[in-house]
N, C-alpha and C. Protein backbone atom coordinates (compact mmCIF):
# COMPACT_ATOMS: atom_id res chain seq x y z
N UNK A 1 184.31 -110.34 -39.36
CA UNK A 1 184.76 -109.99 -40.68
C UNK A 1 185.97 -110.85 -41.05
N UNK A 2 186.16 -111.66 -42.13
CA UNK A 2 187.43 -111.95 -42.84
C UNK A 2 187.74 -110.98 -43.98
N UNK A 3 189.26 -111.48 -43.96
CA UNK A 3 189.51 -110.87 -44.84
C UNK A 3 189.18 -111.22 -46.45
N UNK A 4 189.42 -110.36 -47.40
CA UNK A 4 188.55 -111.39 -48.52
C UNK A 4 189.92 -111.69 -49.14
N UNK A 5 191.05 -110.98 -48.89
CA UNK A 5 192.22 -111.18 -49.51
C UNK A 5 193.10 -110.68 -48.80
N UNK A 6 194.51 -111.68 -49.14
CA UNK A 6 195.93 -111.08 -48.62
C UNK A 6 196.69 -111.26 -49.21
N UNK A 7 197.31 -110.09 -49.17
CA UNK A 7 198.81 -110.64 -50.17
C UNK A 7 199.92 -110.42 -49.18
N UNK A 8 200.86 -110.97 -49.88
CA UNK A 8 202.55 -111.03 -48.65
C UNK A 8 203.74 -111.17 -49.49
N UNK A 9 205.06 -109.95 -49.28
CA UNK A 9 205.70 -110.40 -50.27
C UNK A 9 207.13 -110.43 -49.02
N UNK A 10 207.62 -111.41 -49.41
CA UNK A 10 209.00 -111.90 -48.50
C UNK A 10 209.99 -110.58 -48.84
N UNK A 11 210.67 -109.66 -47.83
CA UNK A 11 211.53 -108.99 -48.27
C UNK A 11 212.55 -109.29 -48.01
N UNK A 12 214.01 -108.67 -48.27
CA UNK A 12 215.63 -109.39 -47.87
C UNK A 12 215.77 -109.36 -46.54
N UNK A 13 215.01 -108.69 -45.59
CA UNK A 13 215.37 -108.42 -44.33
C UNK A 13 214.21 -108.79 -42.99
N UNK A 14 212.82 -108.85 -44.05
CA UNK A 14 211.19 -108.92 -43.45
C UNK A 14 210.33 -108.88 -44.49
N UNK A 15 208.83 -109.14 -43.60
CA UNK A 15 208.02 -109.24 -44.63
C UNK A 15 206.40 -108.44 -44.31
N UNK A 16 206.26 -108.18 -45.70
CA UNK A 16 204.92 -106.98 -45.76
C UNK A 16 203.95 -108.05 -46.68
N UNK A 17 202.87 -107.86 -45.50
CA UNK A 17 201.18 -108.34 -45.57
C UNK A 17 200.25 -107.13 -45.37
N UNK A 18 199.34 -107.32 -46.57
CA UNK A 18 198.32 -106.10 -46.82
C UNK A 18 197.53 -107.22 -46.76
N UNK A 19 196.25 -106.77 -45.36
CA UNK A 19 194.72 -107.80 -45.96
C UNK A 19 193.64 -106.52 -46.33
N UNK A 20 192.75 -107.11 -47.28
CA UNK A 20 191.68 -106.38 -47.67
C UNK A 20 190.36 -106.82 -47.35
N UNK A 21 189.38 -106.24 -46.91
CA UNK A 21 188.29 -106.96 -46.82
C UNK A 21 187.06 -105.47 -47.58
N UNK A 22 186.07 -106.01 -48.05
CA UNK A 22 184.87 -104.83 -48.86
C UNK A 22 184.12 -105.07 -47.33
N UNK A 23 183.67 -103.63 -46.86
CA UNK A 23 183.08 -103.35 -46.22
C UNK A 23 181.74 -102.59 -47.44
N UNK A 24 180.62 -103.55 -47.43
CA UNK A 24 179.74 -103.02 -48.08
C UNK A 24 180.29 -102.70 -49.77
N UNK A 25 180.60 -101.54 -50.34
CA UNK A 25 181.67 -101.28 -51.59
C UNK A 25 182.47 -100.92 -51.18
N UNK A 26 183.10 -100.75 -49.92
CA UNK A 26 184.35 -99.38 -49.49
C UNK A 26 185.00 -100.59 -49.11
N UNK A 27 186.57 -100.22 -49.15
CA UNK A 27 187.57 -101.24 -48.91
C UNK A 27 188.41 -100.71 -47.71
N UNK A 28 188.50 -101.78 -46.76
CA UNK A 28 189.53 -101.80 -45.89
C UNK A 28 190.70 -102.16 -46.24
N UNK A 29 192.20 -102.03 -46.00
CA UNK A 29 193.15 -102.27 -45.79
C UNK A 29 193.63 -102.39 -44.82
N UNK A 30 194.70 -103.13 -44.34
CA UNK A 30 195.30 -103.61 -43.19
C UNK A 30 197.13 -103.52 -43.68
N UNK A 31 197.94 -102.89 -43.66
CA UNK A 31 199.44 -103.47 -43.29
C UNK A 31 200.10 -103.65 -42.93
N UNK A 32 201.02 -104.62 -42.27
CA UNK A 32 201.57 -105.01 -41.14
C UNK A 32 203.17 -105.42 -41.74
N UNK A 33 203.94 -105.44 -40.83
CA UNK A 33 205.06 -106.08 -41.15
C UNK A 33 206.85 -105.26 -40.48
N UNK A 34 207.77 -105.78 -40.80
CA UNK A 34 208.44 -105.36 -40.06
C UNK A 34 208.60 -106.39 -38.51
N UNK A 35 209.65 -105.94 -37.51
CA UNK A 35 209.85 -106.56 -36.37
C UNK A 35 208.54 -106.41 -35.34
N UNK A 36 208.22 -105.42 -35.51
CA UNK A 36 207.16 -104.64 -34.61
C UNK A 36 205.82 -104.25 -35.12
N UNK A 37 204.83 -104.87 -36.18
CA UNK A 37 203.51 -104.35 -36.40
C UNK A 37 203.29 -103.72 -35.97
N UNK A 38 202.58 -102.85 -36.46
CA UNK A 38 201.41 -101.78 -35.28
C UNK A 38 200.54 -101.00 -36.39
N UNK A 39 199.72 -100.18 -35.69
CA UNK A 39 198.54 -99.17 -36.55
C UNK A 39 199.82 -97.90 -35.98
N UNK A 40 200.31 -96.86 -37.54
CA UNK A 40 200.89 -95.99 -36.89
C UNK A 40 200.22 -94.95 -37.86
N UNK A 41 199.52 -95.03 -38.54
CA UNK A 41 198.55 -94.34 -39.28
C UNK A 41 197.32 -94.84 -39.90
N UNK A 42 196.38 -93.87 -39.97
CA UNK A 42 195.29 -94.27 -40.91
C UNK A 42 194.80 -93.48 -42.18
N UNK A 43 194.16 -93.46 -43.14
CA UNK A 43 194.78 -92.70 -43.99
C UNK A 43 193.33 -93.41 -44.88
N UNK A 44 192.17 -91.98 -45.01
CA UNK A 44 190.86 -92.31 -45.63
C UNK A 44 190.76 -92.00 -46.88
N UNK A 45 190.60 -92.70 -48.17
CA UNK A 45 190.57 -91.90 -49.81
C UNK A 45 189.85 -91.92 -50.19
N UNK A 46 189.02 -91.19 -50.64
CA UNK A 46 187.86 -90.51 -51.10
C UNK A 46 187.76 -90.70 -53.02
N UNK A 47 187.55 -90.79 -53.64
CA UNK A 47 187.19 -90.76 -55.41
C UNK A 47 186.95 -89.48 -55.73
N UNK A 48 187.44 -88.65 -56.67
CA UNK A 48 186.70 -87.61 -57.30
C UNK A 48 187.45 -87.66 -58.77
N UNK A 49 186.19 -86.89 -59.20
CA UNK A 49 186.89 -86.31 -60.46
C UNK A 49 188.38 -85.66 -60.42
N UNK A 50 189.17 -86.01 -61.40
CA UNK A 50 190.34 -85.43 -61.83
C UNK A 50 190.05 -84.01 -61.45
N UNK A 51 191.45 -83.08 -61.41
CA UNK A 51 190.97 -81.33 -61.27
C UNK A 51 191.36 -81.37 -62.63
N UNK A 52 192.11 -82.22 -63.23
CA UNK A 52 192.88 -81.45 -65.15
C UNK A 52 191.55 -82.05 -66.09
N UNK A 53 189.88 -82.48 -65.37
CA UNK A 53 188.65 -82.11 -66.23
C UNK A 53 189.31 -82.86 -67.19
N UNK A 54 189.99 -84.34 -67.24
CA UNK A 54 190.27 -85.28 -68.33
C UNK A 54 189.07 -86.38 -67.72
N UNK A 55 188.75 -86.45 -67.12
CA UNK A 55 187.54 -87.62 -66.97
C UNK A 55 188.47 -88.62 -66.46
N UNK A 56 189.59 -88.54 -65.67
CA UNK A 56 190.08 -89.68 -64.52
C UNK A 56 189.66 -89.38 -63.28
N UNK A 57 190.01 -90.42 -62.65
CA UNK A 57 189.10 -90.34 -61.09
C UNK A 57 190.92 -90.41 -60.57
N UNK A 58 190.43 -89.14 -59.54
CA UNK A 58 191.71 -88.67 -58.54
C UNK A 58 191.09 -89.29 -57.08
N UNK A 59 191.58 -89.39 -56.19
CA UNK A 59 191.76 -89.08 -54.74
C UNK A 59 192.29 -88.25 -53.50
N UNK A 60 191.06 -87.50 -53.03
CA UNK A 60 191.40 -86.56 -51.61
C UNK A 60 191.37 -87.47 -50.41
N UNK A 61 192.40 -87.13 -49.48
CA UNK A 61 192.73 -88.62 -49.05
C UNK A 61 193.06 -87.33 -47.47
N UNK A 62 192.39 -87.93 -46.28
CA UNK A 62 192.69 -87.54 -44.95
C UNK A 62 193.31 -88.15 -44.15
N UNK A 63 194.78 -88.00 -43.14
CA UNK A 63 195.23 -88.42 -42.87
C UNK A 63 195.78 -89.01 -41.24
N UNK A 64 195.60 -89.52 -40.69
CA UNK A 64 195.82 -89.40 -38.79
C UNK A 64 197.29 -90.54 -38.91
N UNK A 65 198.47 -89.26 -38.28
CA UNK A 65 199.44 -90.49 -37.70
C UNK A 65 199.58 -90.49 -36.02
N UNK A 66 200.16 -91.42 -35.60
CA UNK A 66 200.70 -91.47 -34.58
C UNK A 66 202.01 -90.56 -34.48
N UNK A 67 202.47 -89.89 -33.31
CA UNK A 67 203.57 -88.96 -33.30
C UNK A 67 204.88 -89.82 -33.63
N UNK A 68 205.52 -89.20 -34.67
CA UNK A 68 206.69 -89.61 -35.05
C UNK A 68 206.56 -91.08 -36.05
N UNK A 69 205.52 -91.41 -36.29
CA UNK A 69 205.51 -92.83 -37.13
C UNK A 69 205.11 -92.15 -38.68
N UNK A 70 205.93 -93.00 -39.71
CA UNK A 70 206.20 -92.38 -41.01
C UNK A 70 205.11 -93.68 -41.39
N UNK A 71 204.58 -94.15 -41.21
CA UNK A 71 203.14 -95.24 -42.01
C UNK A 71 202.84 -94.65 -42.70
N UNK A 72 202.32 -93.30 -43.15
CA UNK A 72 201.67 -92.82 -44.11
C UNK A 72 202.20 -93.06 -44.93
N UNK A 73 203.71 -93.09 -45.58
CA UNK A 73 203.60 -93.22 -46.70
C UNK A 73 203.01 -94.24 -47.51
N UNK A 74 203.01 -95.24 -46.74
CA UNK A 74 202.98 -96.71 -47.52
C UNK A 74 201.32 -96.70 -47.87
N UNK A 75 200.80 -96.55 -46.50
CA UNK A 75 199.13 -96.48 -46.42
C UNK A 75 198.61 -95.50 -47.15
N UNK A 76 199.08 -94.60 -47.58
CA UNK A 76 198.65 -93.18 -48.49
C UNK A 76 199.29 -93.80 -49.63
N UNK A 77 200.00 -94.04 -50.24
CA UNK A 77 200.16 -94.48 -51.78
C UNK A 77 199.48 -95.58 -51.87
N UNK A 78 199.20 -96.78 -51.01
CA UNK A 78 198.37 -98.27 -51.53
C UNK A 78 197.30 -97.71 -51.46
N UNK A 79 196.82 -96.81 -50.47
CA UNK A 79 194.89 -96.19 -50.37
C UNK A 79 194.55 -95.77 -51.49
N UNK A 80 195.41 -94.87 -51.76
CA UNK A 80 195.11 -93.78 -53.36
C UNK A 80 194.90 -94.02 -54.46
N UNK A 81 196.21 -95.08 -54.65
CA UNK A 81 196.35 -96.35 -55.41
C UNK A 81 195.00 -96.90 -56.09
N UNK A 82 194.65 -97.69 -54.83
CA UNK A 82 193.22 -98.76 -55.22
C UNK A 82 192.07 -97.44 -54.89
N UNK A 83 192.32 -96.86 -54.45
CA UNK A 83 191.03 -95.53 -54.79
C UNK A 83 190.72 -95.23 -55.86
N UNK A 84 191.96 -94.76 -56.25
CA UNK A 84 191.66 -94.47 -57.96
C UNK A 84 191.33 -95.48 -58.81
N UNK A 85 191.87 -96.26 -59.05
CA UNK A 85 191.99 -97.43 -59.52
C UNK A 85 190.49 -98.13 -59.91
N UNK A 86 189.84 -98.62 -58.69
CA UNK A 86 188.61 -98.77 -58.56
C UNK A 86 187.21 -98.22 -57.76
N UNK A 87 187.65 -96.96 -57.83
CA UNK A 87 186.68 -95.66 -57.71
C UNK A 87 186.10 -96.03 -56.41
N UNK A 88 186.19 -96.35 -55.39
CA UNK A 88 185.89 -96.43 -53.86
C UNK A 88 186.28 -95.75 -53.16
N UNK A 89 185.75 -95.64 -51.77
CA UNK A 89 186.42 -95.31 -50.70
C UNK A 89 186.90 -96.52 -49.83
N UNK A 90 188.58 -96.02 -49.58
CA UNK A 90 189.30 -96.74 -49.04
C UNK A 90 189.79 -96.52 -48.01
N UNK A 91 190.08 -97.25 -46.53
CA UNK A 91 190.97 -96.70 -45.90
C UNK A 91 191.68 -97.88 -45.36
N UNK A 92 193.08 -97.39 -45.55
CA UNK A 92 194.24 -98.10 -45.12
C UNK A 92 194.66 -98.02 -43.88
N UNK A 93 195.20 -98.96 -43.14
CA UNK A 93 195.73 -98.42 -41.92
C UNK A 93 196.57 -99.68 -41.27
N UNK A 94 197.46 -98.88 -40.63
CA UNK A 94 198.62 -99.95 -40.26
C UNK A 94 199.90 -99.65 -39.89
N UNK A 95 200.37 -100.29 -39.73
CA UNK A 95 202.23 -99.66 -39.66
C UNK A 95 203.66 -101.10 -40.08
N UNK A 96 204.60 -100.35 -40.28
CA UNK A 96 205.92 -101.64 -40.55
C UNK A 96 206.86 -100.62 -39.85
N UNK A 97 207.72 -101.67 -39.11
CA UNK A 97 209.05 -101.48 -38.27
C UNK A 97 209.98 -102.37 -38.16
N UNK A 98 210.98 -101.55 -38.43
CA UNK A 98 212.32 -102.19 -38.45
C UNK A 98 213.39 -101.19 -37.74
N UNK A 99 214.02 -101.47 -36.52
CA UNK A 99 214.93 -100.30 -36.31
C UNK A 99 216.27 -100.63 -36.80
N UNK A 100 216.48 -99.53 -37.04
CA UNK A 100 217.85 -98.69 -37.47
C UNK A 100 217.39 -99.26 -39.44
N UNK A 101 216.16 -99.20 -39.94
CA UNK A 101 216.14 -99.58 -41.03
C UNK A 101 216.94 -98.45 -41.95
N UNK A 102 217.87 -99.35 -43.26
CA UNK A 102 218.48 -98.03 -44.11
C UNK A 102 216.95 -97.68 -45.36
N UNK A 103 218.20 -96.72 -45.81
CA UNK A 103 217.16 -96.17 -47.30
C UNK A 103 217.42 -97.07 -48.12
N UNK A 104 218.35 -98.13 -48.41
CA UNK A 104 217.46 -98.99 -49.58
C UNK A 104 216.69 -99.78 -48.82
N UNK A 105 216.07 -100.14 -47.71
CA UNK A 105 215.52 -101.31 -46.87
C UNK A 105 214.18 -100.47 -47.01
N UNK A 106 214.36 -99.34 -46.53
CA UNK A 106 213.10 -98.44 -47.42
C UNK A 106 212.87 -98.27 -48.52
N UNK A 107 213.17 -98.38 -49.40
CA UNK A 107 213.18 -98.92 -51.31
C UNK A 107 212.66 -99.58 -51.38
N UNK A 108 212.92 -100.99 -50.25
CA UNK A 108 212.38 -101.93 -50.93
C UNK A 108 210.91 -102.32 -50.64
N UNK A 109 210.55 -101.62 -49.36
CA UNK A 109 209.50 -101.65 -48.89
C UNK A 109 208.55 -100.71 -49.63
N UNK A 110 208.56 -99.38 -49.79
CA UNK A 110 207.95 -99.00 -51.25
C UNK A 110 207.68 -99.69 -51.97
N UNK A 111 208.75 -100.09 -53.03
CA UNK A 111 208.58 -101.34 -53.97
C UNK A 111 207.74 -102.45 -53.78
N UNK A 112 207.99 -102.73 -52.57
CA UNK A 112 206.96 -103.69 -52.08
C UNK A 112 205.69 -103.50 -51.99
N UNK A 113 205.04 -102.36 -51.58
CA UNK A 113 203.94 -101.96 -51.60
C UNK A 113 203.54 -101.86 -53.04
N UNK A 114 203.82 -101.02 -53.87
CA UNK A 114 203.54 -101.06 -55.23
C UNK A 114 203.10 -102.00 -55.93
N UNK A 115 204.14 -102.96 -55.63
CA UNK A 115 203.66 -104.37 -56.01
C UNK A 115 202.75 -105.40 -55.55
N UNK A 116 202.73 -105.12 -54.20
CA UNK A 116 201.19 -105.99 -53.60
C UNK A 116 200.25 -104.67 -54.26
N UNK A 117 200.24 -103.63 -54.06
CA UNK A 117 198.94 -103.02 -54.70
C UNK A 117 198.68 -103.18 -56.00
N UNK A 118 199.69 -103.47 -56.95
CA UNK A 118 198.69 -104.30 -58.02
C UNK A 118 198.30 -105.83 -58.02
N UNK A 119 199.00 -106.87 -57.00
CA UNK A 119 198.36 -107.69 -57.24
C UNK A 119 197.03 -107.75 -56.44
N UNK A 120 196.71 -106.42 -55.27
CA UNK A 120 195.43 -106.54 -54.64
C UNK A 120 194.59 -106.47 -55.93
N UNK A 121 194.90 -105.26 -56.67
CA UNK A 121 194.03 -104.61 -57.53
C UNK A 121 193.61 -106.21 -58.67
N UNK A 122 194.05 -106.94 -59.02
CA UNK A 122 193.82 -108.10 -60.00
C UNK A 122 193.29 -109.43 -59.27
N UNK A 123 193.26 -109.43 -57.47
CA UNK A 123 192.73 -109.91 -56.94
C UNK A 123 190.97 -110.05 -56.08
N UNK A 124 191.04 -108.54 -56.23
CA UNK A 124 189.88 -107.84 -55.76
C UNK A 124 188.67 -107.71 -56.59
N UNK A 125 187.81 -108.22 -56.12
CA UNK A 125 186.34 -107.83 -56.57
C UNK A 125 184.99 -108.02 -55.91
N UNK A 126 184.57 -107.15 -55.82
CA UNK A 126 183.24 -106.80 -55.26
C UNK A 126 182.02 -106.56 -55.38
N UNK A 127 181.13 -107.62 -55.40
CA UNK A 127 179.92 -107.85 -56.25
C UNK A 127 178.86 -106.18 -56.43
N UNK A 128 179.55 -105.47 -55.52
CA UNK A 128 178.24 -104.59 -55.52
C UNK A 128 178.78 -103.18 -56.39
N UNK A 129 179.63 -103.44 -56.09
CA UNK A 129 180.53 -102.06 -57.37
C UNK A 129 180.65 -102.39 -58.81
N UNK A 130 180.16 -104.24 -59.08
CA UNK A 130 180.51 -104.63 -60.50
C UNK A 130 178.54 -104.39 -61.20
């Protein structure tokens, strides 16, 4: 498998790489970054109808971490993200480390995610979902 896409955004301290590859229509994610890579969660999103019956597509999203690793957040907001977004099932998985990282170094890594998840989303396409 390659990936069909990556994005990477340089942060003040390190740097966060999301690869994507379409498995069939369902999308993998990969994120890595930090001193120490690793898988410290995985984190599966599912498509459904909205519950507020407006005709948007939500995501129920299941989650596995490793003990004590906070990955989910990042992998649960980019999964959900491009779940909704482009009505698939997604699963993200990965981890970023930095020790003794502060809360804006975590800001920025949020931020960071946000922002590679829209440029996945304007990068991505998949012949069998179009």
């Amino acid at each position: 498998m390659e990936w069909s896409v990556i994005v990477k955004k340089e942060l003040s301290f390190s740097l966060l790489e999301i690869g994507a590859a379409w498995v069939g229509k369902d999308l993998l994610l990969c994120i890595n970054g930090g001193s120490r890579p690793h898988i410290g969660s995985a984190v599966l999103s599912q498509p459904r109808p909205s519950l507020t019956g407006d005709g948007t597509i939500s995501a129920t999203s299941s989650v596995m971490n490793l003990t004590g690793h906070k990955d989910e957040f990042i992998c649960r907001k980019i999964g959900e993200n491009l779940c909704r977004s482009l009505n698939t099932t997604v699963i993200c998985t990965g981890g970023f480390h930095v020790d003794g990282i502060t809360r804006e170094q975590i800001r920025e890594v949020t931020d960071a995610a946000d922002a590679l998840a829209r440029e996945l989303k304007g990068k991505l396409w998949c012949p069998i979902l179009r």
